[in-house]
N, C-alpha and C. Protein backbone atom coordinates (compact mmCIF):
# COMPACT_ATOMS: atom_id res chain seq x y z
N UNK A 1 126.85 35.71 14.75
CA UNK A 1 128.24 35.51 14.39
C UNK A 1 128.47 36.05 12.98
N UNK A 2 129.46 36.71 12.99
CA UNK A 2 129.42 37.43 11.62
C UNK A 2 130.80 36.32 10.59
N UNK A 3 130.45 36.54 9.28
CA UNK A 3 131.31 35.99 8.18
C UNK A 3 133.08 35.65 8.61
N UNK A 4 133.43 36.95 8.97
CA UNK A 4 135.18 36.94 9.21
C UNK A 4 135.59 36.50 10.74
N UNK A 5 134.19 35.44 11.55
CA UNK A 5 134.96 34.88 12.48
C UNK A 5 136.01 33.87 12.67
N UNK A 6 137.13 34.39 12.84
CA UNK A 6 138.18 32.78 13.24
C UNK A 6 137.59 31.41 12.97
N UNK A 7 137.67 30.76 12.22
CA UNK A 7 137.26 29.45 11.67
C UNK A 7 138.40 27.99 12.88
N UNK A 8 137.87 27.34 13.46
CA UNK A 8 139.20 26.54 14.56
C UNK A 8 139.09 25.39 13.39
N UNK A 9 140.19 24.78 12.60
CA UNK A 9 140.54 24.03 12.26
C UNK A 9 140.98 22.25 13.06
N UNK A 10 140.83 21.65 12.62
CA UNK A 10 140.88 20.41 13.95
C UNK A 10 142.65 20.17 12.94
N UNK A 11 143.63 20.38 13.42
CA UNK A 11 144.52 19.29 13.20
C UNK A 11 145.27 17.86 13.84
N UNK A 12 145.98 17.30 12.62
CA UNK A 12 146.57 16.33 13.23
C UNK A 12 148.30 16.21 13.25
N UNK A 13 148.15 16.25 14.33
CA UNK A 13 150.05 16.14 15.09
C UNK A 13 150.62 14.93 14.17
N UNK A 14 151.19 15.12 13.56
CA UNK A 14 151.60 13.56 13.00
C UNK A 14 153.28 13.84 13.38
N UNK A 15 153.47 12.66 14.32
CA UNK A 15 155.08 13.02 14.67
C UNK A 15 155.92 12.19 13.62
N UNK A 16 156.40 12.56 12.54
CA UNK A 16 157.52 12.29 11.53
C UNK A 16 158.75 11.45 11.51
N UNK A 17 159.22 11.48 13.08
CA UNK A 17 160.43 10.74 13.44
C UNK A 17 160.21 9.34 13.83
N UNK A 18 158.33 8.94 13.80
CA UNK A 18 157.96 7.90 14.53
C UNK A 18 156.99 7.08 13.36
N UNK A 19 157.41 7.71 11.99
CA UNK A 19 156.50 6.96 11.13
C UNK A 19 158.17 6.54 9.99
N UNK A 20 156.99 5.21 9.34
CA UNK A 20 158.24 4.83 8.17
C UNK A 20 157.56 4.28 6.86
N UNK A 21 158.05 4.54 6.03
CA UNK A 21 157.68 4.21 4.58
C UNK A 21 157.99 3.18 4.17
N UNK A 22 156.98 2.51 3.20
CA UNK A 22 156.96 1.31 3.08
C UNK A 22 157.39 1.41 1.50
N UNK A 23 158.56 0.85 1.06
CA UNK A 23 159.27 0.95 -0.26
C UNK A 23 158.38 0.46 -1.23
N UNK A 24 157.45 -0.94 -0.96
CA UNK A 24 156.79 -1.20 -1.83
C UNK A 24 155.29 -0.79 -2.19
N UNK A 25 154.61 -0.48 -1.04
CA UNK A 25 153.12 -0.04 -1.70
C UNK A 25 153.12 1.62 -1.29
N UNK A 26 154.24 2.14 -0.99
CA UNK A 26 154.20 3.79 -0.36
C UNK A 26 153.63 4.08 0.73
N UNK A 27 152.93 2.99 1.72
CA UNK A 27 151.80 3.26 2.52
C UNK A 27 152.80 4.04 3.63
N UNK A 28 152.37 4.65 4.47
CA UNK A 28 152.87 5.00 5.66
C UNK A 28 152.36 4.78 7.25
N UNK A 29 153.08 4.29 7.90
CA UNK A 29 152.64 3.69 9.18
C UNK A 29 153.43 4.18 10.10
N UNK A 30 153.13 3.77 11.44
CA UNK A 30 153.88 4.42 12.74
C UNK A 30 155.16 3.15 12.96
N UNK A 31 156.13 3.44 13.42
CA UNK A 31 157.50 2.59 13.58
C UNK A 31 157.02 2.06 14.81
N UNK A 32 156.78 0.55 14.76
CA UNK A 32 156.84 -0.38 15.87
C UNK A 32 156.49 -1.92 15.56
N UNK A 33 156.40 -1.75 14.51
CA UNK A 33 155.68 -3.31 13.82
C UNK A 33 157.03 -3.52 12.67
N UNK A 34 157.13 -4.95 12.52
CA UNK A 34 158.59 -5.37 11.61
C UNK A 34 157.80 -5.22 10.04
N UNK A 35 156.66 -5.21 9.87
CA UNK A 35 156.57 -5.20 8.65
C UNK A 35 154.89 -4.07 8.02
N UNK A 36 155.15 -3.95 6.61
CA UNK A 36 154.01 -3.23 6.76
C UNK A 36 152.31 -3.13 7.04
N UNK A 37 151.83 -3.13 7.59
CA UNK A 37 150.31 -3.42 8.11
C UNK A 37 149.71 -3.57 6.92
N UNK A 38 149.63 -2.25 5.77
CA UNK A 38 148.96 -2.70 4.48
C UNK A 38 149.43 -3.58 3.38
N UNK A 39 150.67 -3.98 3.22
CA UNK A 39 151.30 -5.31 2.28
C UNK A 39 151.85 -6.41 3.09
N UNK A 40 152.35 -6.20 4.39
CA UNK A 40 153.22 -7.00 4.93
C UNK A 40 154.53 -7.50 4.45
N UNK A 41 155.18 -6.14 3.35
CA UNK A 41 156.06 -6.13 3.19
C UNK A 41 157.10 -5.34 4.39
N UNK A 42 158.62 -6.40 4.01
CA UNK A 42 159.77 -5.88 5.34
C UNK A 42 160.42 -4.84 4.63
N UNK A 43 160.15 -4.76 3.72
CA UNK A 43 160.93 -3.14 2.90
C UNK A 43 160.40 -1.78 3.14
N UNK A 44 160.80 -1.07 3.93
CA UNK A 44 160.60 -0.26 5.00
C UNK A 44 162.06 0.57 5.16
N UNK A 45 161.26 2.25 5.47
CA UNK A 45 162.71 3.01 6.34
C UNK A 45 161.83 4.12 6.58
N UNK A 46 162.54 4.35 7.74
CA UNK A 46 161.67 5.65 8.86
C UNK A 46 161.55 6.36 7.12
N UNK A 47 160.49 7.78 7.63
CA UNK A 47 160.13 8.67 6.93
C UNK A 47 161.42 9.92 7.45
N UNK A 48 161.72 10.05 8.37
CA UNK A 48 162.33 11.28 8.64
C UNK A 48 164.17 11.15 8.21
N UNK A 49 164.34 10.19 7.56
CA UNK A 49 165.91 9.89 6.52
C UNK A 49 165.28 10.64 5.60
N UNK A 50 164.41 10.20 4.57
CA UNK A 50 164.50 11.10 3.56
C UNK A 50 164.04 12.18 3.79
N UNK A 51 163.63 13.25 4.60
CA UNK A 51 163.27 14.52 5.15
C UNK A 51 164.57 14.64 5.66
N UNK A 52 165.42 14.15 6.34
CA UNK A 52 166.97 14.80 6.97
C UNK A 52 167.78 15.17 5.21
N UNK A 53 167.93 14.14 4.60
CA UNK A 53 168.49 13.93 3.14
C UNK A 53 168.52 15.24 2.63
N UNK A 54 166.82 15.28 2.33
CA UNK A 54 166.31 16.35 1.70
C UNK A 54 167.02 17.91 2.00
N UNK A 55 166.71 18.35 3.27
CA UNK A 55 167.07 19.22 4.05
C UNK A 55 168.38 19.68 3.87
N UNK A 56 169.49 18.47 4.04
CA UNK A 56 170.56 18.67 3.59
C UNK A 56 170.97 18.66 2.36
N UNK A 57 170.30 18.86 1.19
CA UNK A 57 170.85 18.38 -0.23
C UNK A 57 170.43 20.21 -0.41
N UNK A 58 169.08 20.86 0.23
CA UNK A 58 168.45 22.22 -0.45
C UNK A 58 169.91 23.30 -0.29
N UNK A 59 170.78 23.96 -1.21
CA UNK A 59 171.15 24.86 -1.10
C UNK A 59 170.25 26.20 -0.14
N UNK A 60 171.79 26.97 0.44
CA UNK A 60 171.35 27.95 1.61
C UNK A 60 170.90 29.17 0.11
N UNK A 61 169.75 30.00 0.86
CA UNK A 61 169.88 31.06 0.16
C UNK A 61 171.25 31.83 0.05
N UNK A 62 170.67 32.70 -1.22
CA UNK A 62 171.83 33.61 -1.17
C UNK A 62 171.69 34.67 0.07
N UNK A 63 173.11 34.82 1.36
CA UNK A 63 173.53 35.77 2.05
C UNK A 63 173.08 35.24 3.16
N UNK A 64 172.98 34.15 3.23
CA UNK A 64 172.44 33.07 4.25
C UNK A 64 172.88 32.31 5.03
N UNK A 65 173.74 32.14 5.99
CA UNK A 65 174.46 30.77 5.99
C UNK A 65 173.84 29.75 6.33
N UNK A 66 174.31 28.79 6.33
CA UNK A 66 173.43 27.13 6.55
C UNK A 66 173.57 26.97 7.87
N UNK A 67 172.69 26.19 8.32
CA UNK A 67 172.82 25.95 9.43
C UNK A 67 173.79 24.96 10.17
């Protein structure tokens, strides 16, 4: 096998719309439990609000239109 063979990377699918952030220790977990697994704090909101937010706050390039 020579040096410049294709290397297969293992990734992980992490689906975004199904995880939520935990306001107080930052941890991140999957949405189905009322509170967080690592503090057991209820201060919590999906992860994919502030990724929609985001998305919508980035100006379109120039000659671009938005979507």
């Amino acid at each position: 096998m020579s040096d410049d063979t294709p290397t297969l990377l293992r990734t992980l699918h992490f689906p975004l719309r199904r995880v939520a952030l935990c306001l107080d220790c930052e941890e991140c977990f999957e949405l189905g439990v009322s509170t967080c697994p690592a503090c057991g704090s209820e201060t919590w909101v999906a992860l994919a609000r502030f990724l929609e937010v985001g998305i919508r706050s980035v100006p379109a390039a120039p000659g671009r239109r938005p979507d």
